[in-house]
PDB file of N, CA and C in Angstrom:
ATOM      1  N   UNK A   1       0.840  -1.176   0.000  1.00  0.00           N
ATOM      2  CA  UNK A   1       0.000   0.000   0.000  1.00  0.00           C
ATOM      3  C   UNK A   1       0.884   1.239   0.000  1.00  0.00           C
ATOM      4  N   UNK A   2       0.679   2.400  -1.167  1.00  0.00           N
ATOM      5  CA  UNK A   2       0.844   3.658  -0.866  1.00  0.00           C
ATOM      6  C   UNK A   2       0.194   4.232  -0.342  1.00  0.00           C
ATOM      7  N   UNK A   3       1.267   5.363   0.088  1.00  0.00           N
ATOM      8  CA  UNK A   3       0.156   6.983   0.910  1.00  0.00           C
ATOM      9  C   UNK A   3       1.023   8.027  -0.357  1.00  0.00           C
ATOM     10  N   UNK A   4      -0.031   8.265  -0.609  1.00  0.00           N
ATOM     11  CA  UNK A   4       0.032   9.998  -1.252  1.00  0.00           C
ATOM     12  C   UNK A   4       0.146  10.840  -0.545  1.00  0.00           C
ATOM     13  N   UNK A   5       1.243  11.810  -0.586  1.00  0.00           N
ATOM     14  CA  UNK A   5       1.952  13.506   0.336  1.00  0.00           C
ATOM     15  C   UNK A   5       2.293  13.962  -0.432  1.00  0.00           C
ATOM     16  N   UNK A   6       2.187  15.270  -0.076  1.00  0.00           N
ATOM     17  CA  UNK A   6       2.303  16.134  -0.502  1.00  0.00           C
ATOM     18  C   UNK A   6       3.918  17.147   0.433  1.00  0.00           C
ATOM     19  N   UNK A   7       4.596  17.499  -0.837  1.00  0.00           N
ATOM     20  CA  UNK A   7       5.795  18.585   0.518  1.00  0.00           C
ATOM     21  C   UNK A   7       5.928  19.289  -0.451  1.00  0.00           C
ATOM     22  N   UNK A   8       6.218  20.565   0.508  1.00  0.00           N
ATOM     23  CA  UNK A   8       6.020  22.050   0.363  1.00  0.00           C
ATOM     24  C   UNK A   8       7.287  22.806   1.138  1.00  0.00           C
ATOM     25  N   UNK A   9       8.507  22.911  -0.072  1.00  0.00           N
ATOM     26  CA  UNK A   9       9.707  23.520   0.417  1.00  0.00           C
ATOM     27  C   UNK A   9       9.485  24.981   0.817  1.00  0.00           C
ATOM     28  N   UNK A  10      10.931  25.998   1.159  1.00  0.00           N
ATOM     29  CA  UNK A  10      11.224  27.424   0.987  1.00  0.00           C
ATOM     30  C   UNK A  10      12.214  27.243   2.130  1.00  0.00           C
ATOM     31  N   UNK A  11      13.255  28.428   1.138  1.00  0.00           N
ATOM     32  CA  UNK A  11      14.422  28.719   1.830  1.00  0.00           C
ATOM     33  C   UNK A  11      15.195  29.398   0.961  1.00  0.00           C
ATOM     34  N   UNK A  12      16.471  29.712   1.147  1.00  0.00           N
ATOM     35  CA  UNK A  12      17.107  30.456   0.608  1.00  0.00           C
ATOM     36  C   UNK A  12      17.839  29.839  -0.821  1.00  0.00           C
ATOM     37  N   UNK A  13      17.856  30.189  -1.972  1.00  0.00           N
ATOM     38  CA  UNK A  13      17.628  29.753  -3.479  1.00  0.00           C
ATOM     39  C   UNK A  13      19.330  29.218  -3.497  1.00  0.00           C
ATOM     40  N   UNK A  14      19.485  28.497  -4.049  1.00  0.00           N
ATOM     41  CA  UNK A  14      21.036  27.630  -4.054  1.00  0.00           C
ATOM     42  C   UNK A  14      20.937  26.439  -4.889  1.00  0.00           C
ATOM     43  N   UNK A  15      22.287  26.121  -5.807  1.00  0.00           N
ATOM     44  CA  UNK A  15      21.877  24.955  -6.750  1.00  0.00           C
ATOM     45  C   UNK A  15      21.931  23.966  -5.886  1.00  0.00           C
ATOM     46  N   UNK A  16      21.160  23.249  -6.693  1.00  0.00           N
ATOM     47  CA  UNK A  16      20.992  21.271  -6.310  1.00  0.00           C
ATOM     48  C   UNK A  16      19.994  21.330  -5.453  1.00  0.00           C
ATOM     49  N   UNK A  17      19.204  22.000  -4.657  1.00  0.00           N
ATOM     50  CA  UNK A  17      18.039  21.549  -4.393  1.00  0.00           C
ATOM     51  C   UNK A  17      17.344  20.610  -4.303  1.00  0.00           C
ATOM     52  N   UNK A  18      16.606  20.610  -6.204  1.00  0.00           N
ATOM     53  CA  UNK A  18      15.804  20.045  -6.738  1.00  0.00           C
ATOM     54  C   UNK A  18      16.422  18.555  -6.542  1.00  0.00           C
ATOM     55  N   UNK A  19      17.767  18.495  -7.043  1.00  0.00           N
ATOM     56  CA  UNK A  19      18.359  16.968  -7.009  1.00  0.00           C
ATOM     57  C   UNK A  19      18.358  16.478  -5.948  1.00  0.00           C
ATOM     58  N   UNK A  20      18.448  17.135  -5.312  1.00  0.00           N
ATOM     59  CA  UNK A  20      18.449  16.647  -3.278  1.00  0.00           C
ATOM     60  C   UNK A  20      17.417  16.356  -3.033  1.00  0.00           C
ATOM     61  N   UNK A  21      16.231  16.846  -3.066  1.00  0.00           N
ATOM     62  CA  UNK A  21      15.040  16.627  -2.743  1.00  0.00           C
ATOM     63  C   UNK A  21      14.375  15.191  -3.145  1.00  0.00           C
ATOM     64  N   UNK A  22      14.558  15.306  -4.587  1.00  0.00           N
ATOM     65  CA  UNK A  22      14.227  14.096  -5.502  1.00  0.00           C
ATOM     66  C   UNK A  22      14.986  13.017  -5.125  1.00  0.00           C
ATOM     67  N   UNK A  23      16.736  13.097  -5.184  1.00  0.00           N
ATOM     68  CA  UNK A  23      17.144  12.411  -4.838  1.00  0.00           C
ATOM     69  C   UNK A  23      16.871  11.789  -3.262  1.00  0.00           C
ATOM     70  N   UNK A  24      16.164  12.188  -2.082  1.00  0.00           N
ATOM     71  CA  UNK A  24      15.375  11.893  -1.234  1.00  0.00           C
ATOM     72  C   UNK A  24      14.815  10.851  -1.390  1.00  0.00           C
ATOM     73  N   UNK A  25      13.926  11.277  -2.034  1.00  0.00           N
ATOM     74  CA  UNK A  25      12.456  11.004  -2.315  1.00  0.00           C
ATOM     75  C   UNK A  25      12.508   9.138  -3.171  1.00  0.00           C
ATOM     76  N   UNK A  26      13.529   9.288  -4.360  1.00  0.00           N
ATOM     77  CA  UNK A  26      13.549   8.372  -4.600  1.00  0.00           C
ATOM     78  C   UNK A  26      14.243   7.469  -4.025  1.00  0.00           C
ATOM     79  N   UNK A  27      16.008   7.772  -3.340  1.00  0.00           N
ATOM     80  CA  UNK A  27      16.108   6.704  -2.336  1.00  0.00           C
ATOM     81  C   UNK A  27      15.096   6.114  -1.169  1.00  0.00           C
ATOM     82  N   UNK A  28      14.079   6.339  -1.425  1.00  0.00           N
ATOM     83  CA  UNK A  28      13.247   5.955  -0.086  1.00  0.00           C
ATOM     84  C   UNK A  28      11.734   5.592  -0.759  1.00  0.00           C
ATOM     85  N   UNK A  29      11.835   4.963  -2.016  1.00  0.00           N
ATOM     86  CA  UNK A  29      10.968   4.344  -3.124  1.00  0.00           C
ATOM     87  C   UNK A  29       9.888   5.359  -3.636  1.00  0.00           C
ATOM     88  N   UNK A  30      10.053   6.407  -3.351  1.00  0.00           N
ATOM     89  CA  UNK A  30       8.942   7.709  -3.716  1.00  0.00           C
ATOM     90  C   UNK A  30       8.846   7.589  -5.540  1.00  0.00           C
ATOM     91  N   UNK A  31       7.365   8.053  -5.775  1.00  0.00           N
ATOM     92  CA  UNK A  31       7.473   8.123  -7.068  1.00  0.00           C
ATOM     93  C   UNK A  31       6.587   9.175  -7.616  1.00  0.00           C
ATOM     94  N   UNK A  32       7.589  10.579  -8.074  1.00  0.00           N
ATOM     95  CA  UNK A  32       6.794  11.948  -8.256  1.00  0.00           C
ATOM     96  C   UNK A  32       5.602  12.025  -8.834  1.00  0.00           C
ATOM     97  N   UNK A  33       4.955  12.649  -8.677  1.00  0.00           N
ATOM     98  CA  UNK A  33       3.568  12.767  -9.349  1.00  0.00           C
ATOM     99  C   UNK A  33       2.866  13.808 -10.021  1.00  0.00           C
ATOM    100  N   UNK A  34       3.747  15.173  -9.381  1.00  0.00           N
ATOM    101  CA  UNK A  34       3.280  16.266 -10.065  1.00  0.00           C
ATOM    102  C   UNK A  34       4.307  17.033  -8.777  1.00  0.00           C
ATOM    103  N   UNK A  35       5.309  18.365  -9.663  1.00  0.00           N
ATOM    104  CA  UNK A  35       6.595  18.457  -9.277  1.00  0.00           C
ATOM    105  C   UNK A  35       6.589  20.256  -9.649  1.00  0.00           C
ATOM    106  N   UNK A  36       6.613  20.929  -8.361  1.00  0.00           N
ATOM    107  CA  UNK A  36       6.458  22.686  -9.154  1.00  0.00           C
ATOM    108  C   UNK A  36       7.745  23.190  -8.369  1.00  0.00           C
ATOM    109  N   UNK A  37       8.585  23.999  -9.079  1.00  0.00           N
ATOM    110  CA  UNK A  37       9.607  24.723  -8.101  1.00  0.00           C
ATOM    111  C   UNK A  37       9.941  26.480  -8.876  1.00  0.00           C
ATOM    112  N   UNK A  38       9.974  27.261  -8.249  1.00  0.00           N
ATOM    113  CA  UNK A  38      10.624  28.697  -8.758  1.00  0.00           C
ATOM    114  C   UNK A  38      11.408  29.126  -7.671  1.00  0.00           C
ATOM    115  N   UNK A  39      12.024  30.378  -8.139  1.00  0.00           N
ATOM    116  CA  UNK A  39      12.614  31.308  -6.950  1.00  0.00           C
ATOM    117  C   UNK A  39      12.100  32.392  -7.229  1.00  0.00           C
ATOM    118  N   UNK A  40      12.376  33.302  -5.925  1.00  0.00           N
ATOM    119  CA  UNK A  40      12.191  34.558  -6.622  1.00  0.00           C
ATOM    120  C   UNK A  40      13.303  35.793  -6.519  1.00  0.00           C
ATOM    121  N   UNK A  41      13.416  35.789  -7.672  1.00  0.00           N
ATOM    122  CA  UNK A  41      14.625  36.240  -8.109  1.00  0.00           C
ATOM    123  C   UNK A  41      15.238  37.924  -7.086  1.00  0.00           C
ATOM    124  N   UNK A  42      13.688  38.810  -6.687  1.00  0.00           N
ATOM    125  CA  UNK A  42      13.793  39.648  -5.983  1.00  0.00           C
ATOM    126  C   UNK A  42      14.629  39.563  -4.217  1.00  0.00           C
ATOM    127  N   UNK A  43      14.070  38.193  -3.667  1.00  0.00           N
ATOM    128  CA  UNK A  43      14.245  38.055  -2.460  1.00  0.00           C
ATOM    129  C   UNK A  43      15.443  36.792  -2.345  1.00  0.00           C
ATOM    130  N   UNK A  44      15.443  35.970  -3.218  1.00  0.00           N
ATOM    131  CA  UNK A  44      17.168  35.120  -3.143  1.00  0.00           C
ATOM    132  C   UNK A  44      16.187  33.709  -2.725  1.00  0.00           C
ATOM    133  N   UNK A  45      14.884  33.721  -2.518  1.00  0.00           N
ATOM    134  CA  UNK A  45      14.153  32.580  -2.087  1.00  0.00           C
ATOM    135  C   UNK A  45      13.540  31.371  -2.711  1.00  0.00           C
ATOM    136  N   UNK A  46      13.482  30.400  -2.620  1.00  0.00           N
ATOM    137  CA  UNK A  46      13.245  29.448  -3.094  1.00  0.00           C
ATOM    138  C   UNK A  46      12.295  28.145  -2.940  1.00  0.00           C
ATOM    139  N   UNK A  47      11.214  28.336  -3.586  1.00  0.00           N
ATOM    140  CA  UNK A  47       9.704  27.417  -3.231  1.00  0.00           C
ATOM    141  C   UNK A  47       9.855  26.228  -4.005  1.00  0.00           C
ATOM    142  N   UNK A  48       8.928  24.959  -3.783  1.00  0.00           N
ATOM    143  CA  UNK A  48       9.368  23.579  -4.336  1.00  0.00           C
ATOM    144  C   UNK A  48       7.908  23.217  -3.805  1.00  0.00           C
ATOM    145  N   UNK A  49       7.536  22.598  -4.176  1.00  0.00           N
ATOM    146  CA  UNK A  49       5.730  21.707  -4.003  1.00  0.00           C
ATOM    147  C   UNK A  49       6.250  20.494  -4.871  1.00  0.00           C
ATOM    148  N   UNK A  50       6.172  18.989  -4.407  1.00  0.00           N
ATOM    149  CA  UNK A  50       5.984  18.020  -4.486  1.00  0.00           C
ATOM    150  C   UNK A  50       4.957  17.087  -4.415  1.00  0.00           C
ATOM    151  N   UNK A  51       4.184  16.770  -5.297  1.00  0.00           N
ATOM    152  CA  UNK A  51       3.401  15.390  -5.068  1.00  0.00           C
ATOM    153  C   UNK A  51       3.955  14.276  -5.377  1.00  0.00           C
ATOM    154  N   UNK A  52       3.915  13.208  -3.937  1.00  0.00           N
ATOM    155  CA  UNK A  52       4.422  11.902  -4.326  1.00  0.00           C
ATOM    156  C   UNK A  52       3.842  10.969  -3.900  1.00  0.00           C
ATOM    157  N   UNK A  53       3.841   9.881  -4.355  1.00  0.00           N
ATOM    158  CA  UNK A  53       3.537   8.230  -3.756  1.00  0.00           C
ATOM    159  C   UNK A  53       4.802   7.422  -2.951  1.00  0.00           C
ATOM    160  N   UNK A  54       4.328   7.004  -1.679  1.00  0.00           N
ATOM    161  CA  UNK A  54       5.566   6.380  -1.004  1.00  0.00           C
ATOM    162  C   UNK A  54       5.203   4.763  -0.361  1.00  0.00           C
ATOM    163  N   UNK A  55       5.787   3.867  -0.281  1.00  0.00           N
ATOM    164  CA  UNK A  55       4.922   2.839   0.519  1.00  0.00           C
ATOM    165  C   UNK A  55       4.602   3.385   1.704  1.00  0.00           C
ATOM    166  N   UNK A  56       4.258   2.833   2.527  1.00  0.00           N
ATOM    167  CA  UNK A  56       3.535   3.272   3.401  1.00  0.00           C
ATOM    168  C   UNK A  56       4.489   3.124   4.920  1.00  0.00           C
ATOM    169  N   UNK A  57       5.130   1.926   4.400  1.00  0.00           N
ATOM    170  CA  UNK A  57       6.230   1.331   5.656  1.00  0.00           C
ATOM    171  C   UNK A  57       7.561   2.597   5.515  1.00  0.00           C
ATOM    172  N   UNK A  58       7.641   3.471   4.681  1.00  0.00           N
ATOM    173  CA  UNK A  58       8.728   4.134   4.135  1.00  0.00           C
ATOM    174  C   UNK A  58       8.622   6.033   4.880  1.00  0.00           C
ATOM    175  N   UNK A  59       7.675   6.032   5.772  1.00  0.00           N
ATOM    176  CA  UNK A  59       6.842   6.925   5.880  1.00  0.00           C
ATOM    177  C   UNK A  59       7.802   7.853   7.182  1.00  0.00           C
ATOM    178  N   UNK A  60       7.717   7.164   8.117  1.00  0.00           N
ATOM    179  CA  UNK A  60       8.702   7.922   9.234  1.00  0.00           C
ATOM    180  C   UNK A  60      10.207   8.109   8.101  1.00  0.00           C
ATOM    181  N   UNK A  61      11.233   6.701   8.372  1.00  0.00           N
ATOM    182  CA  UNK A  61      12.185   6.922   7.580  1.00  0.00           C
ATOM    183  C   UNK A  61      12.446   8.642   6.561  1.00  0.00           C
ATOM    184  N   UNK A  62      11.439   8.441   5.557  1.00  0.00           N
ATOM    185  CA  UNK A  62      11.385   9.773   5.100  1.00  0.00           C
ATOM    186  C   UNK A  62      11.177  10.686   5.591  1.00  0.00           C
ATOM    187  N   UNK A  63      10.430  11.062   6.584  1.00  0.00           N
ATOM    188  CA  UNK A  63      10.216  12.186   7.242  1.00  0.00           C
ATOM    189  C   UNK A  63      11.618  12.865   8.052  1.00  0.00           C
ATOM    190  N   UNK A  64      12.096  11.559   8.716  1.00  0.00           N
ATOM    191  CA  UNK A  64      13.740  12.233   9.487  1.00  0.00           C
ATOM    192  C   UNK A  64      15.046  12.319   8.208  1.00  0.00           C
ATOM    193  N   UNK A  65      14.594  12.062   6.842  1.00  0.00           N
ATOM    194  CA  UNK A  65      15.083  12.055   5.914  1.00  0.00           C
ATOM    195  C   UNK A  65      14.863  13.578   5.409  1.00  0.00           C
ATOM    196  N   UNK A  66      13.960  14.317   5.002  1.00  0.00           N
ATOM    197  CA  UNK A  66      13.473  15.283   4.788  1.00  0.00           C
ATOM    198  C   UNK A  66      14.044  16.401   5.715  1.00  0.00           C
ATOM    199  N   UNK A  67      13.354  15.827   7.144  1.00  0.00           N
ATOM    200  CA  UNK A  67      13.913  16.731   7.723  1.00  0.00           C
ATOM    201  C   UNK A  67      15.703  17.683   8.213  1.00  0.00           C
ATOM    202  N   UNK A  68      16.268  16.008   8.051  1.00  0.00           N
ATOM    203  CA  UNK A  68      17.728  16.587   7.542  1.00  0.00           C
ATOM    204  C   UNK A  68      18.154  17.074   6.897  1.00  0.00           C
ATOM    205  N   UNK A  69      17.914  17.182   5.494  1.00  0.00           N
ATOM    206  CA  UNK A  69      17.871  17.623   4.096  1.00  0.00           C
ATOM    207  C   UNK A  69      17.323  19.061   4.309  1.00  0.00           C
ATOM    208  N   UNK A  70      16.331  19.295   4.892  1.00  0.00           N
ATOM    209  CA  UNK A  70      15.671  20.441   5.294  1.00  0.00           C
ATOM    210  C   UNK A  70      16.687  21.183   5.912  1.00  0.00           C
ATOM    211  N   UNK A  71      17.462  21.119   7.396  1.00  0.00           N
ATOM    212  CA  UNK A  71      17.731  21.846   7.841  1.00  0.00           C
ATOM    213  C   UNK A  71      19.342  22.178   7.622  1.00  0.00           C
ATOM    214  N   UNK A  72      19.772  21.348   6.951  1.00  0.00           N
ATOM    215  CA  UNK A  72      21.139  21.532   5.949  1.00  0.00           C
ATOM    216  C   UNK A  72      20.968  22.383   4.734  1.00  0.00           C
ATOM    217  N   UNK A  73      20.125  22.293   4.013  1.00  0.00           N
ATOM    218  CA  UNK A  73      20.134  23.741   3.228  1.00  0.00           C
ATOM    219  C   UNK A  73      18.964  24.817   3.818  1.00  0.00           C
ATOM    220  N   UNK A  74      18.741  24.497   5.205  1.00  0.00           N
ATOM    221  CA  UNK A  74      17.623  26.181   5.264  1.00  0.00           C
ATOM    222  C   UNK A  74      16.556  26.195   5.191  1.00  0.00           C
ATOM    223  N   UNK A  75      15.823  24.957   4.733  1.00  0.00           N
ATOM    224  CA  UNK A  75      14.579  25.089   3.829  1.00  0.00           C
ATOM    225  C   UNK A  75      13.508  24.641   5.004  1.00  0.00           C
ATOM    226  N   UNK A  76      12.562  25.558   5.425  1.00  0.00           N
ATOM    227  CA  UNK A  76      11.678  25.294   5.672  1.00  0.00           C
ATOM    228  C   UNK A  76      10.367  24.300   5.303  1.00  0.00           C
ATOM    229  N   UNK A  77      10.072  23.254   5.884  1.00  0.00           N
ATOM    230  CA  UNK A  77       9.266  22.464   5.669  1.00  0.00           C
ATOM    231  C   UNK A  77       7.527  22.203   6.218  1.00  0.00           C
TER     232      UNK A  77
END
């Protein structure tokens, strides 16, 4: 069984991000579903919205996964 989530980045705009995130997501069997990211170029900031499918057993794991990832580049979750 999957669970469908949804995550909703922001933080300060810097390359690799996107690869970090994803790369997350898929070490931990995620499979994107619908994927939005910009910055804004005025403020140096950087938004990311993810829809994904994960098993279900994969669920904490990712979360202290995320959250590391999170607070190594800044990004509010």
């Amino acid at each position: 069984m999957s669970d469908s989530l949804i995550l909703t980045l922001a933080g300060p705009d810097r390359t690799g991000i996107v690869h970090a995130v994803t790369g997350v997501l898929a070490q931990h069997g995620g499979n994107i579903t619908d994927a939005a990211q910009f910055n804004d170029q005025s403020t140096g900031q950087f938004f990311m919205r993810v829809q994904f499918t994960l098993p279900a057993a994969q669920a904490a794991s990712i979360r202290d996964a995320i959250g590391t990832l999170a607070g190594s580049l800044q990004l509010k979750w």
